[in-house]
N, C-alpha and C. Protein backbone atom coordinates (compact mmCIF):
# COMPACT_ATOMS: atom_id res chain seq x y z
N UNK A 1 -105.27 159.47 66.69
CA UNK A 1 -104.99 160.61 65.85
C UNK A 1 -106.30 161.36 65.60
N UNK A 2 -106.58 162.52 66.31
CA UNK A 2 -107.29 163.51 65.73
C UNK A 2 -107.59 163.76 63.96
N UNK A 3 -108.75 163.75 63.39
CA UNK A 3 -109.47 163.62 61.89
C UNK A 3 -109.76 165.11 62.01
N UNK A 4 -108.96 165.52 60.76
CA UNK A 4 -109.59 166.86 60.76
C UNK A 4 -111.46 166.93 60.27
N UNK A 5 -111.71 167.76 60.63
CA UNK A 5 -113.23 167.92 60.34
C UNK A 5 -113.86 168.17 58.69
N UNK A 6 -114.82 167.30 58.68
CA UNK A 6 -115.03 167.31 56.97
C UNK A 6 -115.99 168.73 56.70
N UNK A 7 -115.60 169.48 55.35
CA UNK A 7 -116.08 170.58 54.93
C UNK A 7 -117.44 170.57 54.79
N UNK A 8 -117.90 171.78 55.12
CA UNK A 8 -119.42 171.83 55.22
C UNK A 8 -120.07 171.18 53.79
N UNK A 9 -121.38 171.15 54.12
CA UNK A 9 -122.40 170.42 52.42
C UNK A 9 -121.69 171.00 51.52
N UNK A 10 -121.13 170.44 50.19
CA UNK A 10 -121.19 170.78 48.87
C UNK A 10 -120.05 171.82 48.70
N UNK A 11 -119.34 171.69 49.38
CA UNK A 11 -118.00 172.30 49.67
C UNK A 11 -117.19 170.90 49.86
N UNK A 12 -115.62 171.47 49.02
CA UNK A 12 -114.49 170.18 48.72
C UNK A 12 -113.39 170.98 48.95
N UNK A 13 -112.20 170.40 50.32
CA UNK A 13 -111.01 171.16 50.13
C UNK A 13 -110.18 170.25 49.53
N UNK A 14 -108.81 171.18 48.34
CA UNK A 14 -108.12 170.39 47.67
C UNK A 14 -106.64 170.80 47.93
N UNK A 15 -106.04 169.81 47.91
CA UNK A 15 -104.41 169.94 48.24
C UNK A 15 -103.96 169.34 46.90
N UNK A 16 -103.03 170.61 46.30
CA UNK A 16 -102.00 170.30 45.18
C UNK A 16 -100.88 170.92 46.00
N UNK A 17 -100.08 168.94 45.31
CA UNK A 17 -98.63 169.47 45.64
C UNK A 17 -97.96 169.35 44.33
N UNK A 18 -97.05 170.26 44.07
CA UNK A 18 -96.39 169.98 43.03
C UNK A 18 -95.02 170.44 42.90
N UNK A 19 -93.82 170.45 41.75
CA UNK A 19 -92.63 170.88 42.31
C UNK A 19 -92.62 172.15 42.19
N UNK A 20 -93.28 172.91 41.77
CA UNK A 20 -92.95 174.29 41.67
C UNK A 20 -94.14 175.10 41.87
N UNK A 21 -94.03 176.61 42.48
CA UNK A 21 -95.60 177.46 42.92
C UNK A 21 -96.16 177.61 41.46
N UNK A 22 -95.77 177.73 40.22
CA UNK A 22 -96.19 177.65 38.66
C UNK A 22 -97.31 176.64 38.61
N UNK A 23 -96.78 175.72 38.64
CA UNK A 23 -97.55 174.48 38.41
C UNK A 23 -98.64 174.25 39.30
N UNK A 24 -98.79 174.63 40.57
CA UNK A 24 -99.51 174.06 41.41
C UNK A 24 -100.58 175.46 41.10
N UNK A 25 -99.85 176.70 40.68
CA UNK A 25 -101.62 178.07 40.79
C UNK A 25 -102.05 177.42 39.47
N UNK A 26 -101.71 176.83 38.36
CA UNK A 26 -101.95 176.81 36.98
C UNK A 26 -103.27 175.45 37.17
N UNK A 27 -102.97 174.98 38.07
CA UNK A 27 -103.87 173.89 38.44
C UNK A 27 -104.95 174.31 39.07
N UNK A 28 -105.02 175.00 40.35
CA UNK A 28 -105.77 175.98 40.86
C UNK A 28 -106.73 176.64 40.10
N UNK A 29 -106.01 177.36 38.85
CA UNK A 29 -106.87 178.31 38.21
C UNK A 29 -107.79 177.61 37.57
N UNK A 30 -107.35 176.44 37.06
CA UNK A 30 -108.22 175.44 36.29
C UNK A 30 -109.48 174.85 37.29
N UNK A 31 -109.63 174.94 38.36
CA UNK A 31 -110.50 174.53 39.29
C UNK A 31 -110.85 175.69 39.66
N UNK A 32 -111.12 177.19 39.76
CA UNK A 32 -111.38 178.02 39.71
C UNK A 32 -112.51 178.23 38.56
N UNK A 33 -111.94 177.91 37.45
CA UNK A 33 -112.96 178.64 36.08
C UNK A 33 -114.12 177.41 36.07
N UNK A 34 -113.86 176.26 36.98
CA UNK A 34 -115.22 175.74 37.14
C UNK A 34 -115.93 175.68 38.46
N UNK A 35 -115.14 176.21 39.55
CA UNK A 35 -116.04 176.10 40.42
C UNK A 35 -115.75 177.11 41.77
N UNK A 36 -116.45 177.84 42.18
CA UNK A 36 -116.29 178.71 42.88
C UNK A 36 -115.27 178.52 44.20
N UNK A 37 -114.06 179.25 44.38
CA UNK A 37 -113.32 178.90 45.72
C UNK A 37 -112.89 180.06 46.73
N UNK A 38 -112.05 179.74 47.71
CA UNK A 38 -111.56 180.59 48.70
C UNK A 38 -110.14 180.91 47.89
N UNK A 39 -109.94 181.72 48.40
CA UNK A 39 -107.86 182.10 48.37
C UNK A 39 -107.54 181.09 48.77
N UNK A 40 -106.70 180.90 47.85
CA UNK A 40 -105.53 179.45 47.91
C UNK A 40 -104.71 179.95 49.12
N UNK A 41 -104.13 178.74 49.50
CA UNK A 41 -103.31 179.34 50.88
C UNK A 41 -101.79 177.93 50.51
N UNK A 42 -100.91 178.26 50.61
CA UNK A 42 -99.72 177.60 50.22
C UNK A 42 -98.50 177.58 50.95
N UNK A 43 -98.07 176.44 51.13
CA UNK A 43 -96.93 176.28 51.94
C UNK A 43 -95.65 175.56 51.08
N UNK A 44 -94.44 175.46 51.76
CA UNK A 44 -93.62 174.75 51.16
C UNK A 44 -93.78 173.25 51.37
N UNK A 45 -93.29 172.46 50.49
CA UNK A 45 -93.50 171.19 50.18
C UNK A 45 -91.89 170.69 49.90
N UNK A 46 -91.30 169.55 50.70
CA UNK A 46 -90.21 169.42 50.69
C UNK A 46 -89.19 170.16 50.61
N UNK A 47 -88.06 169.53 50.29
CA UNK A 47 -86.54 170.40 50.60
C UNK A 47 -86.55 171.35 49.07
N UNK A 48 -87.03 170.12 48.14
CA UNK A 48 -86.69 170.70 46.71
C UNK A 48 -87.08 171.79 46.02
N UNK A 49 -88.01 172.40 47.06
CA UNK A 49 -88.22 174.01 46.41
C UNK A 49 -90.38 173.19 45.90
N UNK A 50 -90.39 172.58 46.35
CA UNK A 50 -92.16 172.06 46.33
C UNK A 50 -93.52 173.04 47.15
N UNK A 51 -94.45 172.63 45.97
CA UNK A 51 -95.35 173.70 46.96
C UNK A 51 -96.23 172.50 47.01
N UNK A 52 -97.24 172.91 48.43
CA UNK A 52 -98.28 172.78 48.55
C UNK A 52 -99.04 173.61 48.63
N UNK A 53 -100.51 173.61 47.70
CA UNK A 53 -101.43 174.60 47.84
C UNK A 53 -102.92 173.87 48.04
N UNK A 54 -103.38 174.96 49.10
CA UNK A 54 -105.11 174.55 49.88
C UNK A 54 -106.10 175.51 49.17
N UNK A 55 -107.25 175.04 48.82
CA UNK A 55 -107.88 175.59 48.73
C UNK A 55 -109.55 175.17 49.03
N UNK A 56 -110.19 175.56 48.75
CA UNK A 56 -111.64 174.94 49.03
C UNK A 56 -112.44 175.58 48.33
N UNK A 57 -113.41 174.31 47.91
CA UNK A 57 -114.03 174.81 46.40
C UNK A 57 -115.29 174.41 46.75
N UNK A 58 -116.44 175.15 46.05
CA UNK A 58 -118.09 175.35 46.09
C UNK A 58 -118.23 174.79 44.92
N UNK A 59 -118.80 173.29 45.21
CA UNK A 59 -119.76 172.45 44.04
C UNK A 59 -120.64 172.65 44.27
N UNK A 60 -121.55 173.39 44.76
CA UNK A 60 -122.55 173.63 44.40
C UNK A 60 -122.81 174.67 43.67
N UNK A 61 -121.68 175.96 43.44
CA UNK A 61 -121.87 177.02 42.71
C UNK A 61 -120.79 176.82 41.57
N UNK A 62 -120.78 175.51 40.48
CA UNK A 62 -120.27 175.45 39.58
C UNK A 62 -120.59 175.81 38.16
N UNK A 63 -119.66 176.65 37.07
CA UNK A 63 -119.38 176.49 36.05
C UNK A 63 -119.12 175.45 34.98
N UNK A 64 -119.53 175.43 33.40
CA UNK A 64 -119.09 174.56 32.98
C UNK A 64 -117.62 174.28 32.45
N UNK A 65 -117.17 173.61 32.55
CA UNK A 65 -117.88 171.98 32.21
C UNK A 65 -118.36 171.44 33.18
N UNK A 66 -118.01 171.71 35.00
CA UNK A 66 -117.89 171.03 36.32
C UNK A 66 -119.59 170.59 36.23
N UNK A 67 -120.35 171.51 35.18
CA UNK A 67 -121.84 170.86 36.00
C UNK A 67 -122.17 170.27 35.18
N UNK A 68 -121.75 169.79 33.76
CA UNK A 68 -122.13 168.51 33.14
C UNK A 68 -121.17 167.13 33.92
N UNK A 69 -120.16 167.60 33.77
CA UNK A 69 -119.41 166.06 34.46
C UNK A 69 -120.04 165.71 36.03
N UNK A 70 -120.53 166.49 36.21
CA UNK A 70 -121.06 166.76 38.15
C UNK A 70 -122.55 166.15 37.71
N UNK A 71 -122.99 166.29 36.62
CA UNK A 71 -124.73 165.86 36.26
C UNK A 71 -124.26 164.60 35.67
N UNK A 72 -123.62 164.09 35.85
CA UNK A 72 -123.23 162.62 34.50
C UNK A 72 -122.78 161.70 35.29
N UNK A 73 -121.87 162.45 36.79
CA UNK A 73 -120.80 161.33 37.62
C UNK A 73 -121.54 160.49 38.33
N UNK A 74 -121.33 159.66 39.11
CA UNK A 74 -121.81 158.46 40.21
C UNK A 74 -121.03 159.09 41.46
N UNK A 75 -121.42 158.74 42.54
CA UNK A 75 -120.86 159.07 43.85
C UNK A 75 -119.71 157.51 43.69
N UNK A 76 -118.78 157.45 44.27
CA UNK A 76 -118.14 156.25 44.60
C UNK A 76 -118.16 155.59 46.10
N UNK A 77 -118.49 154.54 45.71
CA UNK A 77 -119.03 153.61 47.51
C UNK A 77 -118.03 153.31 48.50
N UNK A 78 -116.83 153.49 47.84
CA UNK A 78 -115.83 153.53 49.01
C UNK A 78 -114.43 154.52 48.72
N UNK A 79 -114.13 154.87 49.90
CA UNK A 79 -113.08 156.18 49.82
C UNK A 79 -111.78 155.46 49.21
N UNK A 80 -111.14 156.47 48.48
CA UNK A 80 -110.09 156.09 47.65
C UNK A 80 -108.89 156.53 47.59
N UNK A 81 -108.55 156.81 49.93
CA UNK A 81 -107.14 157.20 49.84
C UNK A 81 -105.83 156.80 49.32
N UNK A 82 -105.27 157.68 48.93
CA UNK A 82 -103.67 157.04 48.86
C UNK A 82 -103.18 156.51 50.15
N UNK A 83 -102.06 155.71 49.93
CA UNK A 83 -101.64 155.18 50.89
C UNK A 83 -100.61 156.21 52.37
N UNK A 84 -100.58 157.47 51.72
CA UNK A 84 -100.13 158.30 52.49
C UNK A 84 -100.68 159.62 53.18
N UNK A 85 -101.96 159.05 52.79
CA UNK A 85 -103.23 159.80 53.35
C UNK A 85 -103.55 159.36 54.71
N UNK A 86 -104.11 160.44 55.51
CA UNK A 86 -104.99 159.84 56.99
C UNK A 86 -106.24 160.11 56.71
């Protein structure tokens, strides 16, 4: 299986899925007012009317709070997929 390619330095892409396009920009926006991103880009997510939304976000050009919790965090030593992750 082909790995998609990891985002350049200090750049993070994020996938919210959630049941409705409401919920998933309201989340978005909240990762927005701390940290600089691209246009969300969104698809449907299951039968039930679900979205998924992409976006990709600049930690290095963060707002607060992102740069006290970002000055305070630890890196973690091993990756912490879900089980329905590749």
């Amino acid at each position: 299986m082909d790995q998609e390619p990891l985002p350049s330095e200090g750049n993070a892409e994020v996938r919210i899925v959630a049941a409705t396009p409401e919920v998933a920009r309201r989340v978005a926006e909240v990762l927005r007012r701390c940290f600089a991103s691209s246009e969300q880009r969104s698809y449907p997510a299951g039968q039930e009317g679900g979205t998924r939304l992409h976006l990709t976000i600049d930690t290095a050009r963060t707002a607060e709070p992102a740069r006290s919790w970002l000055a305070t965090s630890e890196s973690a030593t091993e990756d912490h997929a879900h089980s329905d992750e590749v």
